[in-house]
PDB file of N, CA and C in Angstrom:
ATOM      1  N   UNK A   1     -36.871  44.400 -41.833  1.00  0.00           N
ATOM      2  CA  UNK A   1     -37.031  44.028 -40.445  1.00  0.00           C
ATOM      3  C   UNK A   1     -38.399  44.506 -39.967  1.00  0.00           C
ATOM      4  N   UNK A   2     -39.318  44.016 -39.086  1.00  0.00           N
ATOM      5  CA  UNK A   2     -40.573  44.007 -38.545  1.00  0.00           C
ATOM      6  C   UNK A   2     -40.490  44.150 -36.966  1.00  0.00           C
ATOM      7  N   UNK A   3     -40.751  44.948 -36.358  1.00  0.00           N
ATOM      8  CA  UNK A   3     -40.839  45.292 -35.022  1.00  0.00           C
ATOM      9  C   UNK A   3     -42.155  45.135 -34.693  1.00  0.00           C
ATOM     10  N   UNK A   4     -42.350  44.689 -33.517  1.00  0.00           N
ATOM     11  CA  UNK A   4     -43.840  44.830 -32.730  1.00  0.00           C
ATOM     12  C   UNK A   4     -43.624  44.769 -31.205  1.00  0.00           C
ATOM     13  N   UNK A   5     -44.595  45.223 -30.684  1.00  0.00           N
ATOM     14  CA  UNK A   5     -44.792  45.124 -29.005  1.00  0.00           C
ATOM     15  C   UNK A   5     -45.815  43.913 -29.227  1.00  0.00           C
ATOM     16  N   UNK A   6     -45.870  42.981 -28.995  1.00  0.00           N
ATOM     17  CA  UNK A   6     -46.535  41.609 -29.172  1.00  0.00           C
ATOM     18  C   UNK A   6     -47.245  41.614 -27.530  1.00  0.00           C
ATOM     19  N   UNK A   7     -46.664  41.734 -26.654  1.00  0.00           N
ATOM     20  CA  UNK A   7     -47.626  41.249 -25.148  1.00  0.00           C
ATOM     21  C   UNK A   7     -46.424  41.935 -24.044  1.00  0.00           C
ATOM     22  N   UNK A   8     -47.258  42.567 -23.314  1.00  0.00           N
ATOM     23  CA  UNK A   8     -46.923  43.391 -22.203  1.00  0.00           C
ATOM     24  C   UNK A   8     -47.566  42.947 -21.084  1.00  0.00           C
ATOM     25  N   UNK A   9     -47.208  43.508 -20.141  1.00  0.00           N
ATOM     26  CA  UNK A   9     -48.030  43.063 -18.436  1.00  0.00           C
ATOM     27  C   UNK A   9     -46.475  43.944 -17.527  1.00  0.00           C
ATOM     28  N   UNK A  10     -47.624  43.774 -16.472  1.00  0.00           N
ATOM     29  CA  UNK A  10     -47.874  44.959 -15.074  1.00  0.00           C
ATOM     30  C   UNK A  10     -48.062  44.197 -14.062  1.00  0.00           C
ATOM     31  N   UNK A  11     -46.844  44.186 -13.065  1.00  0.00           N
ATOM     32  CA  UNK A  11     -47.330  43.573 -11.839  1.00  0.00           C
ATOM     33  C   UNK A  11     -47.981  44.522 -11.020  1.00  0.00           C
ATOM     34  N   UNK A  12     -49.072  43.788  -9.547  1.00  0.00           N
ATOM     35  CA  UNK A  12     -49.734  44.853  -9.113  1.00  0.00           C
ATOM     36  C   UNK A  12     -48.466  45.815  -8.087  1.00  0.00           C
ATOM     37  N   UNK A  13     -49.437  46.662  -7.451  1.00  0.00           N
ATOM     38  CA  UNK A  13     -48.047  48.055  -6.951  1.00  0.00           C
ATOM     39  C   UNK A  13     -48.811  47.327  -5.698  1.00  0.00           C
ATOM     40  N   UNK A  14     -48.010  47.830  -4.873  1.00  0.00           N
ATOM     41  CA  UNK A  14     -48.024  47.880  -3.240  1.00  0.00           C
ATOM     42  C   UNK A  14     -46.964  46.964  -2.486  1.00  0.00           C
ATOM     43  N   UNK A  15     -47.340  47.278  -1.168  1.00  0.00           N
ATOM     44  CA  UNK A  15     -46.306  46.343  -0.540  1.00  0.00           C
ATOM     45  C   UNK A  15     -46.857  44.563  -0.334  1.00  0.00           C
ATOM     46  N   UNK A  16     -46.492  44.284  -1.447  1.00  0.00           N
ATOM     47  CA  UNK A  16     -46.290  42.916  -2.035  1.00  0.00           C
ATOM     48  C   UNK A  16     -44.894  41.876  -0.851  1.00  0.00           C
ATOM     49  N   UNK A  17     -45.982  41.900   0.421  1.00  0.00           N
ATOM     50  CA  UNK A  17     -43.911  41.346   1.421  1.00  0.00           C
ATOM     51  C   UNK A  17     -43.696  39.607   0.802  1.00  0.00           C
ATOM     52  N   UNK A  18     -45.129  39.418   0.886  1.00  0.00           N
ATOM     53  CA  UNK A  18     -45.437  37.704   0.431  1.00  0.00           C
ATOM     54  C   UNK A  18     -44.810  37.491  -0.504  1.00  0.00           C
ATOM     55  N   UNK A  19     -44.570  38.280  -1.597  1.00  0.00           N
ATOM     56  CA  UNK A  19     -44.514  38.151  -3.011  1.00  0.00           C
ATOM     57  C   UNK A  19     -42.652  38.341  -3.098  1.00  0.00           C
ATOM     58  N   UNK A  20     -41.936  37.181  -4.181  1.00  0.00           N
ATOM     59  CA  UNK A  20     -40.662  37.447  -4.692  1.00  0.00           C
ATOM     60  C   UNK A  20     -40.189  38.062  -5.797  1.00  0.00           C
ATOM     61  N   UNK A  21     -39.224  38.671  -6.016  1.00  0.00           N
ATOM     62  CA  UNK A  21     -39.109  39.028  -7.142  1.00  0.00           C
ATOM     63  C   UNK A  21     -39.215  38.283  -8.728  1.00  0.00           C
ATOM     64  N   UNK A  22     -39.180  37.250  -8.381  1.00  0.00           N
ATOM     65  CA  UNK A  22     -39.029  36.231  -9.383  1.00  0.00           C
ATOM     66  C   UNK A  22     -40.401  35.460  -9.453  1.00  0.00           C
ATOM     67  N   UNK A  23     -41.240  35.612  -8.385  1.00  0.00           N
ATOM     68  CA  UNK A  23     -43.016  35.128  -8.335  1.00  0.00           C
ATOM     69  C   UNK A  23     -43.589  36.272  -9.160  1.00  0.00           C
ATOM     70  N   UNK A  24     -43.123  37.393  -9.329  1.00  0.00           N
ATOM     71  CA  UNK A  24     -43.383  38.482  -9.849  1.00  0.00           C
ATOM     72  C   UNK A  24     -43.468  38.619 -11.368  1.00  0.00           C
ATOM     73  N   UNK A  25     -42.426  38.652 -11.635  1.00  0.00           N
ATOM     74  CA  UNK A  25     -41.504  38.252 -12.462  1.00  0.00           C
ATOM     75  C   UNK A  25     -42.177  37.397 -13.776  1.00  0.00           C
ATOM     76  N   UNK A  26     -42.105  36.603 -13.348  1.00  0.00           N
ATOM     77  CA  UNK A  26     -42.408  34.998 -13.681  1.00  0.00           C
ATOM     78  C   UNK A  26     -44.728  34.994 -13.941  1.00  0.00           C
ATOM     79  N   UNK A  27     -44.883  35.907 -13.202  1.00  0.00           N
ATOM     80  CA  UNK A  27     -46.169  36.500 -13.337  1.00  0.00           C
ATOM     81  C   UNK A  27     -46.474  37.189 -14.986  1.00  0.00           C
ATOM     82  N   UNK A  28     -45.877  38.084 -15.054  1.00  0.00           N
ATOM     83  CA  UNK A  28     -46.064  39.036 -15.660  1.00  0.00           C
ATOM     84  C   UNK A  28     -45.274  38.440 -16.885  1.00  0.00           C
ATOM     85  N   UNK A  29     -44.665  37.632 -16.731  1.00  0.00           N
ATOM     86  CA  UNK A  29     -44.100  37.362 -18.545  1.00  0.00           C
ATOM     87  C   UNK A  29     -45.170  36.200 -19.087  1.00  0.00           C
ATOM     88  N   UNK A  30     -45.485  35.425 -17.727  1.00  0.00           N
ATOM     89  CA  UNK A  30     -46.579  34.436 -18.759  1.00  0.00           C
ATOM     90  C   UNK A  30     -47.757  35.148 -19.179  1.00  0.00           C
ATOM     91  N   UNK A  31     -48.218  36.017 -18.388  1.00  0.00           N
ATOM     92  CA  UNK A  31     -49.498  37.084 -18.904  1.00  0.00           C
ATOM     93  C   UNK A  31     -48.871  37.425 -20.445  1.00  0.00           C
ATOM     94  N   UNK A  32     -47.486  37.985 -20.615  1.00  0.00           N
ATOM     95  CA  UNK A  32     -47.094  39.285 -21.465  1.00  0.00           C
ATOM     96  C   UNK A  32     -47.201  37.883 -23.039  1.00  0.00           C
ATOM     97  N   UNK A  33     -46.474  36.755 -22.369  1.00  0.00           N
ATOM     98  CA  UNK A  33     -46.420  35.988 -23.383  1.00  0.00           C
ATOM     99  C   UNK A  33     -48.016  34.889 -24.010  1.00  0.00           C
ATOM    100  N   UNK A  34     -48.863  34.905 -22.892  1.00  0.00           N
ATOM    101  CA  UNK A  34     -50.508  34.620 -23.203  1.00  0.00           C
ATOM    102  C   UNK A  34     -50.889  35.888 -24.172  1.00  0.00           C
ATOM    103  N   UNK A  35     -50.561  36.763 -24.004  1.00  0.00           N
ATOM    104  CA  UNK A  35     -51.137  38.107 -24.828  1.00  0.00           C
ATOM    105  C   UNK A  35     -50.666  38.367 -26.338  1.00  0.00           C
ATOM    106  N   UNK A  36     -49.270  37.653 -26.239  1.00  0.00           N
ATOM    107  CA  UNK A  36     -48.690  37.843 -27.350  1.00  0.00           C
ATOM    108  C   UNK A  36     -48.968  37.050 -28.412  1.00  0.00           C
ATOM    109  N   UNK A  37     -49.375  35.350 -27.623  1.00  0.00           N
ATOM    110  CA  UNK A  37     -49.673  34.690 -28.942  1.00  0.00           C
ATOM    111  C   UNK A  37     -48.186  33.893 -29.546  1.00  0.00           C
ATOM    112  N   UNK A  38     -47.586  34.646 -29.071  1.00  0.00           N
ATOM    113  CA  UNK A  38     -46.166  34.017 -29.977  1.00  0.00           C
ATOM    114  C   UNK A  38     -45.698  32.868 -29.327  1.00  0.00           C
ATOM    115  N   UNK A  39     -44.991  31.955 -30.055  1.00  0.00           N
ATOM    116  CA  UNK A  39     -43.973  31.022 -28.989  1.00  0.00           C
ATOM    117  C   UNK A  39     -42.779  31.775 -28.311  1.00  0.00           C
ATOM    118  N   UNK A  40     -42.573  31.291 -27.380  1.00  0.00           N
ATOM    119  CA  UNK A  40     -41.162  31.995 -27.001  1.00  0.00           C
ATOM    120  C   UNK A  40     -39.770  31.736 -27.829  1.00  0.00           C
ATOM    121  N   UNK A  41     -39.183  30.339 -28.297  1.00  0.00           N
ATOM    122  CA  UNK A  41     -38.492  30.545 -29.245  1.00  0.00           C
ATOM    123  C   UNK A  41     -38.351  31.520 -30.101  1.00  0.00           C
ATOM    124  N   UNK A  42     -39.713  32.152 -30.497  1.00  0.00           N
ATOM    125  CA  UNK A  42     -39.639  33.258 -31.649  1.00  0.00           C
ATOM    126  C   UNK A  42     -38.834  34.949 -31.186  1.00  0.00           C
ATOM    127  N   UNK A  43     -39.036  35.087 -30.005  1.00  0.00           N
ATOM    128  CA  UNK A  43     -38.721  35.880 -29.489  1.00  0.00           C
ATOM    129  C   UNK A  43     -37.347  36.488 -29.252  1.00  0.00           C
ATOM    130  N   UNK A  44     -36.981  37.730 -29.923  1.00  0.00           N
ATOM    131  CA  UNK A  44     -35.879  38.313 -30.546  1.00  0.00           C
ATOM    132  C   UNK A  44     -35.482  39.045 -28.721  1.00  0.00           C
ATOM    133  N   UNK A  45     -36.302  40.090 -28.487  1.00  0.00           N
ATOM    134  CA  UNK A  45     -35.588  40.213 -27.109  1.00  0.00           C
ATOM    135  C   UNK A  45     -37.157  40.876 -26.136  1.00  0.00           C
ATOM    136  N   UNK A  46     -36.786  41.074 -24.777  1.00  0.00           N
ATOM    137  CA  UNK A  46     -37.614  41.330 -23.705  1.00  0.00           C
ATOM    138  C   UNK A  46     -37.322  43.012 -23.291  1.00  0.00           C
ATOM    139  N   UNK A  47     -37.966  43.636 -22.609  1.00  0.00           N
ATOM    140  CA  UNK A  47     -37.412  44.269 -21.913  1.00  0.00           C
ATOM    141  C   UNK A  47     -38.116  44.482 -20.484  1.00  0.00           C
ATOM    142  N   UNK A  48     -37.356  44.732 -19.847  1.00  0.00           N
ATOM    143  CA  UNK A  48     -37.739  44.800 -18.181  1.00  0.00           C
ATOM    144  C   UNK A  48     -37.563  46.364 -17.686  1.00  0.00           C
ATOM    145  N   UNK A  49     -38.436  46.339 -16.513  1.00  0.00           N
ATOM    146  CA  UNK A  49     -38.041  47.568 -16.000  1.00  0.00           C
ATOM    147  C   UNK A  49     -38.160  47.228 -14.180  1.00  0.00           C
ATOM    148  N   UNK A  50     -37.631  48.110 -13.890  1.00  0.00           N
ATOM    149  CA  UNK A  50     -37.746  48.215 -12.275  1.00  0.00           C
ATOM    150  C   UNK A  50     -37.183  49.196 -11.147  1.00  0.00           C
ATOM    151  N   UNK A  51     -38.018  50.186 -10.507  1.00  0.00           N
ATOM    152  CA  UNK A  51     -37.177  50.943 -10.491  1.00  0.00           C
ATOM    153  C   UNK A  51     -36.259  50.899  -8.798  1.00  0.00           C
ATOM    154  N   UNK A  52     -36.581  49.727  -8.036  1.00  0.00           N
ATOM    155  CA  UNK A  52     -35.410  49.223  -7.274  1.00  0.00           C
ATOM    156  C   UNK A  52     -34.895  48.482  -6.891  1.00  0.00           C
ATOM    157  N   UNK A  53     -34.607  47.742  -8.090  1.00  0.00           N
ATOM    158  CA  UNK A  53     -34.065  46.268  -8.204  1.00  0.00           C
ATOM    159  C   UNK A  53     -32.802  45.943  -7.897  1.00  0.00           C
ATOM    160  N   UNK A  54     -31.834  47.336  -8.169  1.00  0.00           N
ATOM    161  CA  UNK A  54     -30.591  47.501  -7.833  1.00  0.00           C
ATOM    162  C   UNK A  54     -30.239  48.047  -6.289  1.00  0.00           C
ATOM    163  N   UNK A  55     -31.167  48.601  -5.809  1.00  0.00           N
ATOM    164  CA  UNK A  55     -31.217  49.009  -3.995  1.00  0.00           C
ATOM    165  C   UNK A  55     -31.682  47.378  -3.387  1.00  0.00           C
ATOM    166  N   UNK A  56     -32.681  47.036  -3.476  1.00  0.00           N
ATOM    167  CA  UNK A  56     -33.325  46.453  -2.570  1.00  0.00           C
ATOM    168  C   UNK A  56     -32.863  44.219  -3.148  1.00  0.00           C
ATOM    169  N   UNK A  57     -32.625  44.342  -4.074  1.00  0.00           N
ATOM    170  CA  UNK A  57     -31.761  42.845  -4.733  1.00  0.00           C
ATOM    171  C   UNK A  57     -30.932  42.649  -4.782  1.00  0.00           C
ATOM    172  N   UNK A  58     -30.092  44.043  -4.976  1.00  0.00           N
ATOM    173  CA  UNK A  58     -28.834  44.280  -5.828  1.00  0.00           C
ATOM    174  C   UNK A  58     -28.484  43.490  -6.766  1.00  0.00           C
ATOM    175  N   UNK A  59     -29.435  43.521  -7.545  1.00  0.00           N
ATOM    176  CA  UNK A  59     -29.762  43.361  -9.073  1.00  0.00           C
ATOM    177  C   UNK A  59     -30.127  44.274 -10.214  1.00  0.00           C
ATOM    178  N   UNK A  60     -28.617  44.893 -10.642  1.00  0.00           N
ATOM    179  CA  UNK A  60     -29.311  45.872 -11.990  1.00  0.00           C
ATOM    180  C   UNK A  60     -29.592  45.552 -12.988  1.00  0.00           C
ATOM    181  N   UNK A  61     -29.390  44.007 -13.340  1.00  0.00           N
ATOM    182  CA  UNK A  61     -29.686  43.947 -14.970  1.00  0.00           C
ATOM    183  C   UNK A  61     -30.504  42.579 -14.778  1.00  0.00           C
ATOM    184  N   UNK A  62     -32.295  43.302 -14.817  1.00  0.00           N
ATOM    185  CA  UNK A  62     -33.082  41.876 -14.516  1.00  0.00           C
ATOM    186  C   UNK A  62     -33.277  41.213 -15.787  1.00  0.00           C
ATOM    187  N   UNK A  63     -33.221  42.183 -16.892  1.00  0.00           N
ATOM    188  CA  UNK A  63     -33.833  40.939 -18.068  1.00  0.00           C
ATOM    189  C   UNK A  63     -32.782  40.075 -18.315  1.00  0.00           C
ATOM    190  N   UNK A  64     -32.088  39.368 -18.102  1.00  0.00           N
ATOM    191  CA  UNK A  64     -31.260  38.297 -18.515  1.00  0.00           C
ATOM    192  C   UNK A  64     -32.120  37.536 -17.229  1.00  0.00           C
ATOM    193  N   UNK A  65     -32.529  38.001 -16.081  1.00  0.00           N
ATOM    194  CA  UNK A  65     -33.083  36.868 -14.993  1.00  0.00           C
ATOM    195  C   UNK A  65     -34.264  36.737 -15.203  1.00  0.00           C
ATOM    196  N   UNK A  66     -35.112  37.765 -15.872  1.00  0.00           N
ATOM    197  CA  UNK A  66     -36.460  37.334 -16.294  1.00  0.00           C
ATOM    198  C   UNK A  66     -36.249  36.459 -17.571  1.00  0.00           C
ATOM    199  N   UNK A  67     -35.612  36.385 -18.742  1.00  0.00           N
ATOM    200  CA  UNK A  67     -35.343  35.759 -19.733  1.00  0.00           C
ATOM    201  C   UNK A  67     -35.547  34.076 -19.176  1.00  0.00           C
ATOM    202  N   UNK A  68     -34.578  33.954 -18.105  1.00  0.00           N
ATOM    203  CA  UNK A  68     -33.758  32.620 -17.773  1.00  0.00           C
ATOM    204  C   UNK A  68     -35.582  32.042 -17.003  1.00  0.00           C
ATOM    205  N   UNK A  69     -36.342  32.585 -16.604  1.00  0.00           N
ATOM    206  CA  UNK A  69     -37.749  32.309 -15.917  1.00  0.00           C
ATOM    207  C   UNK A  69     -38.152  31.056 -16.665  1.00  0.00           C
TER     208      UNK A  69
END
C-alpha cells in the first residue's frame, strides 16, 4: 500500500460573513485537487477539519459534504 498527502489548501481566516460554508469549501478542494495533479476518481479518501462547524452549522461530520462538492 502507498500513502501520500497529494494536495492540501487553507481557506483564508477572518470574518468571512459574505462567504458560505460550502463557497469555502468548494474553494479549497479545487486548489487541494489543482495541487495534487490527481483525478478525483483516484482518490481513496479526504480529510477535513473545522473547528466550528458543529456550533455554528450544526454540522459535525463535513467530509462526506465536502466529498459530495
Amino acid at each position: 500500500m502507498r500513502v501520500a498527502i497529494a494536495g492540501t489548501a487553507v481557506t483564508q481566516f477572518g470574518e468571512l460573513w459574505e462567504e458560505s460554508f460550502y463557497t469555502l469549501a468548494k474553494r479549497a478542494a479545487s486548489v487541494a485537487l489543482s495541487k495534487s495533479r490527481i483525478h478525483p476518481q483516484k482518490i481513496d479518501a479526504i480529510f477535513v477539519a473545522n473547528m466550528l462547524s458543529g456550533s455554528l452549522l450544526g454540522q459535525n461530520h463535513l467530509g462526506a459534504q465536502v466529498a459530495s462538492l
